[in-house]
Protein backbone atom coordinates (compact mmCIF):
# COMPACT_ATOMS: atom_id res chain seq x y z
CA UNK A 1 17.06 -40.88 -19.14
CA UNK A 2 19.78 -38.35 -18.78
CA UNK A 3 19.39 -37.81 -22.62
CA UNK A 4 19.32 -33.40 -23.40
CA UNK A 5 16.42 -34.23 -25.73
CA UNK A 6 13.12 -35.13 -24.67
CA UNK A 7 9.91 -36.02 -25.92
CA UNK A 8 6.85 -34.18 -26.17
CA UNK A 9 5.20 -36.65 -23.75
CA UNK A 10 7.92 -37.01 -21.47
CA UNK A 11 8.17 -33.07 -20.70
CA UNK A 12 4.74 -32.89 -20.15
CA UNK A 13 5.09 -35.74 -17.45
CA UNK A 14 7.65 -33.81 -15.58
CA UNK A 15 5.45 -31.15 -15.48
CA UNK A 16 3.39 -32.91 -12.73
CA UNK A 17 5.97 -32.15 -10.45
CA UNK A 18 5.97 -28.09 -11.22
CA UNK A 19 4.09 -25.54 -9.23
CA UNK A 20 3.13 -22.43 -11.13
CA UNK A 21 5.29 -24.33 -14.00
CA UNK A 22 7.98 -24.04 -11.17
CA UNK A 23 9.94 -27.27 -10.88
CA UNK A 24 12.74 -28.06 -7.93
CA UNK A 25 15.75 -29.55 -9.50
CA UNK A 26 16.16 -32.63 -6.98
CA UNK A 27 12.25 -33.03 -8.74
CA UNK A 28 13.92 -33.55 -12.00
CA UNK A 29 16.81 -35.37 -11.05
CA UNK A 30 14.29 -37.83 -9.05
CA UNK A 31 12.57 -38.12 -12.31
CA UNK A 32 15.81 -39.36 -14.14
CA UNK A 33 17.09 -36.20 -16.22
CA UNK A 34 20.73 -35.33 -15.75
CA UNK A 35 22.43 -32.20 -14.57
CA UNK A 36 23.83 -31.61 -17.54
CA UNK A 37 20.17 -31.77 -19.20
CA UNK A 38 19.15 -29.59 -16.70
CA UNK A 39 21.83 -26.96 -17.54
CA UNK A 40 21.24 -27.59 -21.04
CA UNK A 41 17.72 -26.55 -20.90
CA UNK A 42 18.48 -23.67 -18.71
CA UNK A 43 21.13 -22.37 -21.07
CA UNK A 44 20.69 -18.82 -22.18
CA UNK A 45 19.05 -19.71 -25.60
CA UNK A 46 17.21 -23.03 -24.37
CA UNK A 47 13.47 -23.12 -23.61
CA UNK A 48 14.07 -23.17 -19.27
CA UNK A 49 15.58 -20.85 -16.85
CA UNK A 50 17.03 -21.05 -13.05
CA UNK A 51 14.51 -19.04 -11.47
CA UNK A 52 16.14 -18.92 -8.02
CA UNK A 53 18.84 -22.05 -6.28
CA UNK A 54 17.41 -25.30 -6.77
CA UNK A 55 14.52 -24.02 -8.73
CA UNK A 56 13.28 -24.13 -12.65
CA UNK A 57 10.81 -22.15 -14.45
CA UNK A 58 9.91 -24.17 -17.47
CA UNK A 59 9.92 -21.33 -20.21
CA UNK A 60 12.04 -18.53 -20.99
CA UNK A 61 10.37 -15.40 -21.05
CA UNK A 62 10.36 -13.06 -18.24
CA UNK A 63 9.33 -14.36 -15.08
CA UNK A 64 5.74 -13.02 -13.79
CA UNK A 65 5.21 -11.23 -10.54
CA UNK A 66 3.71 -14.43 -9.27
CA UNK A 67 5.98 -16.87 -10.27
CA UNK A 68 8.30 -15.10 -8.78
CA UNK A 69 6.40 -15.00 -5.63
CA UNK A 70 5.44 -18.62 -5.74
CA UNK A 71 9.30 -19.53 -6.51
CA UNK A 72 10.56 -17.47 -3.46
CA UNK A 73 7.86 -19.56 -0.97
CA UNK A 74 9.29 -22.92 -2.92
CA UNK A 75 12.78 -21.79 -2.39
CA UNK A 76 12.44 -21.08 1.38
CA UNK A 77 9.98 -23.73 2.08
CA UNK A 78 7.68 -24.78 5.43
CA UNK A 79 6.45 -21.97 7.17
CA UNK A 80 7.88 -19.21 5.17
CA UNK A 81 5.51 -16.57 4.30
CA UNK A 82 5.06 -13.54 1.59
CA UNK A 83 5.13 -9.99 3.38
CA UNK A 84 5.60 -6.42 2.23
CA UNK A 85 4.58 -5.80 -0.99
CA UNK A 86 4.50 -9.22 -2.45
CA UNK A 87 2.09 -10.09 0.23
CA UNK A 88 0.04 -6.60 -0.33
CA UNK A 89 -0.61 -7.31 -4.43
CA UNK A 90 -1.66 -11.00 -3.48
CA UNK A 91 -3.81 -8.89 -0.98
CA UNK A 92 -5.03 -7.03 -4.05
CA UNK A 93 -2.88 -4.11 -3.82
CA UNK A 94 -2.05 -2.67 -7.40
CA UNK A 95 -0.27 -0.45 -6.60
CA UNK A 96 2.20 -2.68 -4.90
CA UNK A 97 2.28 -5.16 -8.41
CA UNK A 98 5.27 -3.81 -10.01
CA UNK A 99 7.86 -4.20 -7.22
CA UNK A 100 10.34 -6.70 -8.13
CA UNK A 101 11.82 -7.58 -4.79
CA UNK A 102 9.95 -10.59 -2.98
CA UNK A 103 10.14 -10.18 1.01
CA UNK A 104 9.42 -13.32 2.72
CA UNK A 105 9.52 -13.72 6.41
CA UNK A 106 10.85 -17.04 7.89
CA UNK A 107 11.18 -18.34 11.59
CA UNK A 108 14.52 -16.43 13.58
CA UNK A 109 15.70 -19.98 13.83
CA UNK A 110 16.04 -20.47 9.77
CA UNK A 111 19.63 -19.96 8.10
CA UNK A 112 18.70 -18.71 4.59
CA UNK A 113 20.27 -15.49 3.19
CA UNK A 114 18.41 -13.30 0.70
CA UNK A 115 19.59 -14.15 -3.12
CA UNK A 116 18.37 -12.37 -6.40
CA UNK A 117 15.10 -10.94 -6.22
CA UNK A 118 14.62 -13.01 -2.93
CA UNK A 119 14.26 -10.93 0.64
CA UNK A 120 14.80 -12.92 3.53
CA UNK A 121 13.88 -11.44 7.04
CA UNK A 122 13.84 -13.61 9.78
CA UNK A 123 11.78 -12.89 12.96
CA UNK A 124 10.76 -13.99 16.13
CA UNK A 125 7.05 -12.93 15.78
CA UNK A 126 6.30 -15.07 13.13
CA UNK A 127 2.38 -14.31 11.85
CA UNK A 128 -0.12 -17.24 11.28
CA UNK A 129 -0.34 -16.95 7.35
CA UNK A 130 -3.27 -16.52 5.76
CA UNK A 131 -3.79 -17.92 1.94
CA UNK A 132 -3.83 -15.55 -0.86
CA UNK A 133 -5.04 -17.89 -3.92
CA UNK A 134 -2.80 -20.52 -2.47
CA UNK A 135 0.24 -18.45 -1.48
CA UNK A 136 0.60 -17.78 2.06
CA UNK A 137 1.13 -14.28 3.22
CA UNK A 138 1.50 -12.72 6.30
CA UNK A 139 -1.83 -10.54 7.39
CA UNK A 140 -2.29 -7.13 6.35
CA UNK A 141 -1.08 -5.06 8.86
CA UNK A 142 1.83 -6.99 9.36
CA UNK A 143 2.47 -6.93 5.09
CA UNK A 144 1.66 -3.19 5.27
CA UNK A 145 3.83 -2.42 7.70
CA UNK A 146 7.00 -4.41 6.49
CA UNK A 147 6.49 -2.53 3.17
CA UNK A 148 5.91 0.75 5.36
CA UNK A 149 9.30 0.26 6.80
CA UNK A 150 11.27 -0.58 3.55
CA UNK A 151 10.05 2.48 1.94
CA UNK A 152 12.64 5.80 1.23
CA UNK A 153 10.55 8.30 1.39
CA UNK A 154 7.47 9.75 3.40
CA UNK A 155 5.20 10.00 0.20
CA UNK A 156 5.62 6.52 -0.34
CA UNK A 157 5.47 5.64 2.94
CA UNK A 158 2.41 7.86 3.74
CA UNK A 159 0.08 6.55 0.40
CA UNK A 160 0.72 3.04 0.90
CA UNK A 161 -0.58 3.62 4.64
CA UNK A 162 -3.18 6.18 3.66
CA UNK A 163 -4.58 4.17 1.08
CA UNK A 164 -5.09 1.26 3.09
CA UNK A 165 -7.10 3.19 5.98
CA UNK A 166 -8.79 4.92 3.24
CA UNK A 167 -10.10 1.65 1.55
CA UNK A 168 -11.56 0.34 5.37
CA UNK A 169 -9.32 -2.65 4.95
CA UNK A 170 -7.50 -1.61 8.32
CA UNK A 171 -7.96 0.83 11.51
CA UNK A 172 -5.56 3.39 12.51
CA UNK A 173 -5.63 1.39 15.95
CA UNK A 174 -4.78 -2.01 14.68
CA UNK A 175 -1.46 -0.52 12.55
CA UNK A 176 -0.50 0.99 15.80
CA UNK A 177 -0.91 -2.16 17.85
CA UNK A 178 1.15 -4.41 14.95
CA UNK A 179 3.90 -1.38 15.06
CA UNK A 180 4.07 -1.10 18.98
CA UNK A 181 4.27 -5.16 18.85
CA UNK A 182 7.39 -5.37 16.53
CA UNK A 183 10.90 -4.31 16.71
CA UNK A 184 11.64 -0.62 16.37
CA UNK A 185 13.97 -1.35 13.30
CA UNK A 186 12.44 1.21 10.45
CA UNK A 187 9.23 2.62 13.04
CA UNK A 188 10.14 6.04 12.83
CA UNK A 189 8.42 6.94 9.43
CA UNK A 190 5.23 4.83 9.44
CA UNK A 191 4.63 5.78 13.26
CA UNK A 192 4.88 9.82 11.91
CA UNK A 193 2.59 8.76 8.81
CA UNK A 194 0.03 7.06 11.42
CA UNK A 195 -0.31 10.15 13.54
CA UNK A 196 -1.07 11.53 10.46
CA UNK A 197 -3.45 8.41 9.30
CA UNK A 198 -4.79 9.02 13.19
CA UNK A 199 -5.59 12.67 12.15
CA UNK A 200 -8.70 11.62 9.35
CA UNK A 201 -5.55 12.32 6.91
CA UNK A 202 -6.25 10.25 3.92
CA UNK A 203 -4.01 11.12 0.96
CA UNK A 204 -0.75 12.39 0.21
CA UNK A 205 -2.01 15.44 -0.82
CA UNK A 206 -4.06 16.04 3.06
CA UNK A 207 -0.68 15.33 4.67
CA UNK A 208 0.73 17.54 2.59
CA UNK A 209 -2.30 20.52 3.51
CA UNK A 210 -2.04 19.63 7.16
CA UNK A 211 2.03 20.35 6.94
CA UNK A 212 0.79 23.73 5.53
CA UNK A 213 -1.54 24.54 8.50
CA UNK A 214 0.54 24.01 10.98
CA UNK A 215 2.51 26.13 9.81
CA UNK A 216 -0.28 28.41 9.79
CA UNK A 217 -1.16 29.99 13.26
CA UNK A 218 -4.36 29.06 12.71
CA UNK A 219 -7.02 27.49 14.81
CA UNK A 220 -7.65 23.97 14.49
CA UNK A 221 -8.15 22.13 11.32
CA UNK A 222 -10.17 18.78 11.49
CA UNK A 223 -9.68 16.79 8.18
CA UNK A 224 -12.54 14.77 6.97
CA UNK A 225 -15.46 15.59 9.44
CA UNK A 226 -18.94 15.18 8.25
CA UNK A 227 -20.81 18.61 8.37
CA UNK A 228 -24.44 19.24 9.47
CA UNK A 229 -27.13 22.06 9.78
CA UNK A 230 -28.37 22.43 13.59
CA UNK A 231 -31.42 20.25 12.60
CA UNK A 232 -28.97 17.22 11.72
CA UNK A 233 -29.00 17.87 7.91
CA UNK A 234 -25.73 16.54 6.43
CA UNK A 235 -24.38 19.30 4.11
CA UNK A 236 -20.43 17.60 3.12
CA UNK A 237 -17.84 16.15 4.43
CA UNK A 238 -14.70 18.77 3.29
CA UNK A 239 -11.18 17.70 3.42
CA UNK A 240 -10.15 20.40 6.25
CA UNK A 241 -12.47 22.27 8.42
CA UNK A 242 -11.59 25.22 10.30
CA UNK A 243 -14.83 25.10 12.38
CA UNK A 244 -14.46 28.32 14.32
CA UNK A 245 -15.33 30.09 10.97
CA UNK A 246 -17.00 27.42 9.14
CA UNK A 247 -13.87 27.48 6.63
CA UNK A 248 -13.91 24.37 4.03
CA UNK A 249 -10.92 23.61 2.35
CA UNK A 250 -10.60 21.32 -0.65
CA UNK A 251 -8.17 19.05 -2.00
CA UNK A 252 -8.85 19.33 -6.38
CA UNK A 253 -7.43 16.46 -7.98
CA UNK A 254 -8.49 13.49 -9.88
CA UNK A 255 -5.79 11.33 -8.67
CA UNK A 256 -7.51 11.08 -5.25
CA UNK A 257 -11.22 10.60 -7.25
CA UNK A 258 -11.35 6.94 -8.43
CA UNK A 259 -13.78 8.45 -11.77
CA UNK A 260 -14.82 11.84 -13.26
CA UNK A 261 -18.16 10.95 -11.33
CA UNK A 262 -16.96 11.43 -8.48
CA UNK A 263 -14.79 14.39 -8.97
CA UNK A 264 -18.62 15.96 -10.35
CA UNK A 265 -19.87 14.66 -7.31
CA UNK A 266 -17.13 16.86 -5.69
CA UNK A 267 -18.28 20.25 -7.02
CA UNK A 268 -21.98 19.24 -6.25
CA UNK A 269 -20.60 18.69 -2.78
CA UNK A 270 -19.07 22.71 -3.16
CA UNK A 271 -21.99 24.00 -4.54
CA UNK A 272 -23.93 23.01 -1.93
CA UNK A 273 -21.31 24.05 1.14
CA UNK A 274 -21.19 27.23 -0.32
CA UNK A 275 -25.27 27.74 -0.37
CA UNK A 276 -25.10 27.15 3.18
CA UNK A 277 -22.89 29.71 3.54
CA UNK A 278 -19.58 27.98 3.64
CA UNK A 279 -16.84 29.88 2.78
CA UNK A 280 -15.02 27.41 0.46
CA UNK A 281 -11.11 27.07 -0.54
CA UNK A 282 -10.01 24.87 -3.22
CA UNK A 283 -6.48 24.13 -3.84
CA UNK A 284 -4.71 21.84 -6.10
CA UNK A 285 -1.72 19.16 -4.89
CA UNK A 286 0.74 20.49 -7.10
CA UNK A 287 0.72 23.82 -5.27
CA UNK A 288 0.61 22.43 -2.18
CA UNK A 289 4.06 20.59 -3.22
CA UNK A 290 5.48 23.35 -5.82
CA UNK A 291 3.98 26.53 -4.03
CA UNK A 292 3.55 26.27 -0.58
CA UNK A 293 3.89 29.70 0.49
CA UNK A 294 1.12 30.95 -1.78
CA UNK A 295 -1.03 28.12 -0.39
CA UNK A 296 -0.19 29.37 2.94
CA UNK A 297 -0.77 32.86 2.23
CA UNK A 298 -4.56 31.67 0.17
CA UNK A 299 -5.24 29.58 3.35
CA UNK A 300 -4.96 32.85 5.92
CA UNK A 301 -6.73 35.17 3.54
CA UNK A 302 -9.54 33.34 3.06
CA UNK A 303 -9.63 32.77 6.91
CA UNK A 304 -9.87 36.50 7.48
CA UNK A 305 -12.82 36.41 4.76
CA UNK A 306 -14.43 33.82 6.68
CA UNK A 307 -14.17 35.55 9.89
CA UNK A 308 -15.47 38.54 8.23
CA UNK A 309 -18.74 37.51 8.23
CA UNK A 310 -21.72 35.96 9.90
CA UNK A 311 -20.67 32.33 11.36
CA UNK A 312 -23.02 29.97 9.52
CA UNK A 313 -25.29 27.65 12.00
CA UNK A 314 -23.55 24.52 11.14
CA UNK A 315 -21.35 22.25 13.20
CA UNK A 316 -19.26 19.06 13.14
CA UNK A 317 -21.39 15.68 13.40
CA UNK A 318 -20.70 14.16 16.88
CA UNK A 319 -17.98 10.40 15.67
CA UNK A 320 -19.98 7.59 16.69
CA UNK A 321 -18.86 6.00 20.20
CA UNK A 322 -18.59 2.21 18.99
């Protein structure tokens, strides 16, 4: 049985043992084909390939996102679990698809070492998993914060964190309770990007406008309040508020509209803060990144126009108290 080739039938048989079309080498060897048939499949030009130690992907071409995944949860075995961004795209995070590296957390008391595309961290507060189409990953919080703190800069950082909030997948309160539970190793930037998060900030872009007005020496700027007539009429809810003038100020970009619906919905939305005499400033991210003075300087003009005239009777609606 230690024979390099093998039947049709035969190879299918051993594929009873694969997950994923992921097979453990002790599988095979149990199974009666040789190391050297082993290596002799997995040669460079041969139709198998060594995945990870101890572990065979039965074809050659480039190894998906998940098989990766499900290889790395093989590889470290009982009670390890997917967290960062592996666990965030079986959490249905796109955006978090593409990233190679596969973090798995494993008990403090496991001696494994990261290998390959393989991230080992081992921990004390081991999550109870929860099963993402049969991979188990740690819960969201925990996944978004372990990618929060692997990330190398405070965009990154901020729209995986944003986005997240944004989507009502997660609170503001429960990411602070998982990051005041763990160690302090990485906290810095995703506790700054949660005071942000904490602020109504919900893009890159908002973070970016709410650098600018501090800056500003202006009075306060509330960022995504829901506006209303004296009679309880909604009118919008604007990305900043300066509500001492009844200033709006708008973030234009399609990348933070999920369809050109919505970005028409948008203007609607302008048209109709302006006819209740909002005085309305639109901006696009690129100058808030490329030009922030003139930003600055657009922001404080337009406050002075706003102050120039009659306040508006609108105000902010009350947050609910549940």
């Amino acid at each position: 049985m230690g024979r390099r080739h093998w039947s049709a039938d035969a190879l299918r048989e051993l594929r009873r043992f694969a997950v994923s079309g992921i097979v453990r080498v002790r599988d095979l060897l149990e199974a009666g084909m040789s190391g050297s048939a082993i290596s002799f499949r997995c040669r460079p030009e041969g139709p198998w390939q060594r995945i990870l130690p101890g572990l065979v992907l039965m074809h050659n071409g480039v190894p998906s996102q998940r098989e990766r995944r499900t290889a790395a949860l093989l590889y470290c075995g009982t009670g390890s679990m997917l967290t960062g961004r592996a666990a965030l795209a079986e959490h249905g995070y796109r955006s978090s698809e593409s990233f190679s590296d596969v973090h798995v957390l494993l008990d403090h008391s496991r001696r494994m070492q990261s290998t390959g595309f393989l991230v080992v961290e081992r921990t004390t507060r081991l999550p109870t998993p929860v099963d993402r189409s049969g991979l188990a990953c740690s819960p969201l919080p925990r996944a978004l914060l372990d990618a929060a703190r692997r990330c190398t800069t405070t965009s990154a950082a901020r729209a995986l964190l944003a986005e997240a909030v944004q989507r009502g997948d997660v609170s503001p309160a429960t990411l602070a309770d998982e990051l005041e539970s763990g160690s302090n190793r990485g906290s810095a930037l995703p506790r700054k990007i949660l005071r942000e998060v904490s602020a109504d900030i919900h893009s890159v872009a908002e973070a970016d406008a709410r650098q600018l007005w501090l800056r500003s020496g202006l009075p306060p700027m509330y960022f995504n309040r829901e506006i209303e007539t004296r009679a309880g009429t909604f009118v919008a809810r604007p990305d900043g508020w300066i509500d001492d003038v009844a200033l709006a100020w708008e973030i234009d970009s399609l990348d933070w509209h999920l369809s050109p619906d919505e970005y028409d919905a948008t203007l609607a939305r302008r048209a109709r803060m302006q006819s209740e005499g909002i005085i309305v400033l639109a901006v696009i991210p690129r100058q808030l990144r490329d030009s922030p003075e003139r930003a600055l300087a657009d922001l404080r003009a337009h406050y002075e126009l706003a102050r120039s005239r009659p306040r508006p009777p609108l105000r902010m609606r009350p947050r609910p108290t549940h």
